[in-house]
N, C-alpha and C. Protein backbone atom coordinates (compact mmCIF):
# COMPACT_ATOMS: atom_id res chain seq x y z
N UNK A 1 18.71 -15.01 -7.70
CA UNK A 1 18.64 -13.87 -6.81
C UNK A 1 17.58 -12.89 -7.33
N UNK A 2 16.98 -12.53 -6.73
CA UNK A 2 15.50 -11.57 -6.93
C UNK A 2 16.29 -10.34 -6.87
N UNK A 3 15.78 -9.44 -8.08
CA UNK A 3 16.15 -8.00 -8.03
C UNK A 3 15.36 -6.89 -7.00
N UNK A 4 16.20 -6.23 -6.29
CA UNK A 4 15.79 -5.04 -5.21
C UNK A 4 14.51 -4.25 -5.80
N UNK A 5 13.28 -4.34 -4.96
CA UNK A 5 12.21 -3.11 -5.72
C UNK A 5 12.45 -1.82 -5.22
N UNK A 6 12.49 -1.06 -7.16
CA UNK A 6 13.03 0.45 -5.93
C UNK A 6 11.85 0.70 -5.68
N UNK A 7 12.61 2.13 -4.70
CA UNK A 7 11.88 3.04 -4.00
C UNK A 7 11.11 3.72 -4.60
N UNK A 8 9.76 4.05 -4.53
CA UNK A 8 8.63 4.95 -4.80
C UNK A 8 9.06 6.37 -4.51
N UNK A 9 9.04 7.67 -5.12
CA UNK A 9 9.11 9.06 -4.89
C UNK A 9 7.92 9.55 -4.61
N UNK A 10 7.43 10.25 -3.86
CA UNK A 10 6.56 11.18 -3.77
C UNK A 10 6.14 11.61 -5.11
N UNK A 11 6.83 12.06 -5.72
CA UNK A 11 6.38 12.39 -7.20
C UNK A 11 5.97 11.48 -7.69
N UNK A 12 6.71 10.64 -7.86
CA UNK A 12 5.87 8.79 -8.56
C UNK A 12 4.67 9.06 -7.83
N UNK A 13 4.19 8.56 -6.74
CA UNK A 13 3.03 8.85 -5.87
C UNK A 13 2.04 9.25 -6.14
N UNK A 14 2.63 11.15 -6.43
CA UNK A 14 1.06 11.89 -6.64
C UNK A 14 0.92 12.18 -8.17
N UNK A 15 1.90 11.34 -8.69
CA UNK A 15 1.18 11.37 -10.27
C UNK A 15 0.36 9.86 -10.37
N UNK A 16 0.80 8.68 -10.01
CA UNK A 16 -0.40 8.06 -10.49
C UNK A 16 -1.63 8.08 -9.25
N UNK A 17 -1.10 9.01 -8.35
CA UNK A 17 -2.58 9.31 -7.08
C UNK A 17 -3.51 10.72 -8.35
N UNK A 18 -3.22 11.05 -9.20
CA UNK A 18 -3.58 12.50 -9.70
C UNK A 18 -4.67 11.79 -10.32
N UNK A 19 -4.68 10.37 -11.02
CA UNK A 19 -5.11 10.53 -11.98
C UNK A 19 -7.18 9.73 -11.21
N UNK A 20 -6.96 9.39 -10.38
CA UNK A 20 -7.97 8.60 -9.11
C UNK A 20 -8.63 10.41 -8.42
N UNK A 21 -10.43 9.87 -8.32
CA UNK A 21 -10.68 10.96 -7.43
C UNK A 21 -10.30 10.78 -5.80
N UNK A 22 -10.59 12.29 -5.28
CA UNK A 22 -10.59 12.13 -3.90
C UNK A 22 -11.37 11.24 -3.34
N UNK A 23 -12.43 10.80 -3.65
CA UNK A 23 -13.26 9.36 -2.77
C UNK A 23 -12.82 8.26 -3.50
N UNK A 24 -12.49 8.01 -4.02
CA UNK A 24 -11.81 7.27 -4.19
C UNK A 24 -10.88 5.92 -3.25
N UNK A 25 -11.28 4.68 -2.68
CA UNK A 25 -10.92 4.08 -1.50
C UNK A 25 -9.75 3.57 -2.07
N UNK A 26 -8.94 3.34 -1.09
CA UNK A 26 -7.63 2.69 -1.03
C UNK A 26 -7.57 1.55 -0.50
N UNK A 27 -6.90 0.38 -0.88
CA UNK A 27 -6.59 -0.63 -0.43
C UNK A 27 -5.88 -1.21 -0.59
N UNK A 28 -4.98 -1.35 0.57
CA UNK A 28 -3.52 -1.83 0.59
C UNK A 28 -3.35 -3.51 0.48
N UNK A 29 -2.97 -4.24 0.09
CA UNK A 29 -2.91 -6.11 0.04
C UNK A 29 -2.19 -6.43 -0.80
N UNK A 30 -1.72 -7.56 0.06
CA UNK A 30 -0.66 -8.44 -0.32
C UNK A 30 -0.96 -9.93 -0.80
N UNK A 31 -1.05 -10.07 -2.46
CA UNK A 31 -1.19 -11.16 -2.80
C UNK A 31 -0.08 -12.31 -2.79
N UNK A 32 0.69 -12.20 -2.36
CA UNK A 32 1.49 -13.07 -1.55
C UNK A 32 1.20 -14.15 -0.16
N UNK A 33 0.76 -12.72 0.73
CA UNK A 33 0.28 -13.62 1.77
C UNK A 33 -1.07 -13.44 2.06
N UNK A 34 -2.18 -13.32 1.05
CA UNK A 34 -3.82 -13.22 0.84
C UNK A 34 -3.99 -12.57 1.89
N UNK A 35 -3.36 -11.46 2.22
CA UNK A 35 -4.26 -10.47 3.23
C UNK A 35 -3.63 -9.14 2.96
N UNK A 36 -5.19 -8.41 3.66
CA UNK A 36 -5.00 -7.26 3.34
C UNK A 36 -4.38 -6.49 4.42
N UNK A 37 -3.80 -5.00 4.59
CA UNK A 37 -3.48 -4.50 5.43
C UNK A 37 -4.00 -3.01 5.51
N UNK A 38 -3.55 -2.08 6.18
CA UNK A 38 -4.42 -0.83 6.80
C UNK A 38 -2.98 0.22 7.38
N UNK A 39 -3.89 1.14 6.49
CA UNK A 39 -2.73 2.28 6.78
C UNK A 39 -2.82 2.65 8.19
N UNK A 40 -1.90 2.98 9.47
CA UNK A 40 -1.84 2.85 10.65
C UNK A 40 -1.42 4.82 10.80
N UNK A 41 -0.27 4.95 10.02
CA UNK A 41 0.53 6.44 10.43
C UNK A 41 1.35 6.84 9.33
N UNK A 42 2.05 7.62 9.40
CA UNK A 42 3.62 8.56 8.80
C UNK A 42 3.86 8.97 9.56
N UNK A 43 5.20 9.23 9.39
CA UNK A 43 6.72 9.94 9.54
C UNK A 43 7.78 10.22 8.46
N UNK A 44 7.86 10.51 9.26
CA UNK A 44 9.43 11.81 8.20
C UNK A 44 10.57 11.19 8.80
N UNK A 45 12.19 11.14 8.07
CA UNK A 45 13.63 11.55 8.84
C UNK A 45 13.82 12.13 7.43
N UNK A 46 15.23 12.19 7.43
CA UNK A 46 16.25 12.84 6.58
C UNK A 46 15.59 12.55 5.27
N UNK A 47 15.00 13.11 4.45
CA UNK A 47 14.22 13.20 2.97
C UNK A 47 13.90 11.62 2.92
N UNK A 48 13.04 10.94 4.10
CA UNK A 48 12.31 10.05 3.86
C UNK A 48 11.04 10.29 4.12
N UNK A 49 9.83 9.56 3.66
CA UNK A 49 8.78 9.85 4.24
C UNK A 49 7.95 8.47 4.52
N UNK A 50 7.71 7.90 5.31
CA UNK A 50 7.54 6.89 6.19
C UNK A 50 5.97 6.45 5.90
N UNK A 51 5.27 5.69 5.62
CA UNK A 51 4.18 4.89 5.51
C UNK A 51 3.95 3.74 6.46
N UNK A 52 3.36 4.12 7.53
CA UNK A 52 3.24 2.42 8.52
C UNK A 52 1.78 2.04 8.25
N UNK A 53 1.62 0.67 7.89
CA UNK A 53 0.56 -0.04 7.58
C UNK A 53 0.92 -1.46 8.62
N UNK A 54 -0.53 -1.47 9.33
CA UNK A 54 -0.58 -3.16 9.80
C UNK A 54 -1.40 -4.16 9.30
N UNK A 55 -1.37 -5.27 9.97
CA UNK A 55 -2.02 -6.42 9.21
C UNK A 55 -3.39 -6.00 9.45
N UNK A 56 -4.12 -6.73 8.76
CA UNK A 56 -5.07 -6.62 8.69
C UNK A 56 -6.04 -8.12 8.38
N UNK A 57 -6.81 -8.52 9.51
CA UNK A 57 -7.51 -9.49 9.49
C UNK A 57 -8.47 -9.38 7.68
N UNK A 58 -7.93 -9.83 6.53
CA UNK A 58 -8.93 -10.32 4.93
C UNK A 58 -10.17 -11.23 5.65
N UNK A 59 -10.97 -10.54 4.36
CA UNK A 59 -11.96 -11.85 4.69
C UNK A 59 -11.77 -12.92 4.41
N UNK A 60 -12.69 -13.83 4.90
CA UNK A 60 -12.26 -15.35 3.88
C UNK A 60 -12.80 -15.24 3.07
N UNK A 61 -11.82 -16.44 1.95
CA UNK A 61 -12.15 -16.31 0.53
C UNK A 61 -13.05 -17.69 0.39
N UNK A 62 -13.76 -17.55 -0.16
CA UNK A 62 -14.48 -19.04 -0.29
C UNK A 62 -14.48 -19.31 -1.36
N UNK A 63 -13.85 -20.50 -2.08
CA UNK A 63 -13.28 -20.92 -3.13
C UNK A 63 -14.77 -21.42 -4.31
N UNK A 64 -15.25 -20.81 -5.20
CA UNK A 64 -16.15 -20.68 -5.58
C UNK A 64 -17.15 -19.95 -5.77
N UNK A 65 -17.39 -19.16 -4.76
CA UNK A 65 -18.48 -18.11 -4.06
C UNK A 65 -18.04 -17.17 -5.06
């Protein structure tokens, strides 16, 4: 049985976001399923704060190149 990944805090967040400049690019991917994805929005409810990311067409990888 695989252990639950916790939850990220905001505080977790903007301390290891503190230590990266503002230009600094972001990129979200999943080496699991070799693609990348793209931050879409946020939202809020009850002391959550919501991150929606969609897929995102990766390039191809060309095995060698």
């Amino acid at each position: 049985m695989t252990e639950p990944v916790p939850n990220l805090a905001v505080g977790d967040l903007k301390s290891e976001l503190s230590r990266w400049s503002d230009e600094t690019p972001v990129t979200f991917h999943s080496p699991l399923k070799e693609q990348d994805f793209r931050f879409y929005r946020d939202s809020s409810g009850e002391n959550l704060l919501i991150l929606e990311i969609n897929a995102f067409p990766s390039p191809a990888v060309v095995p060698g190149a």
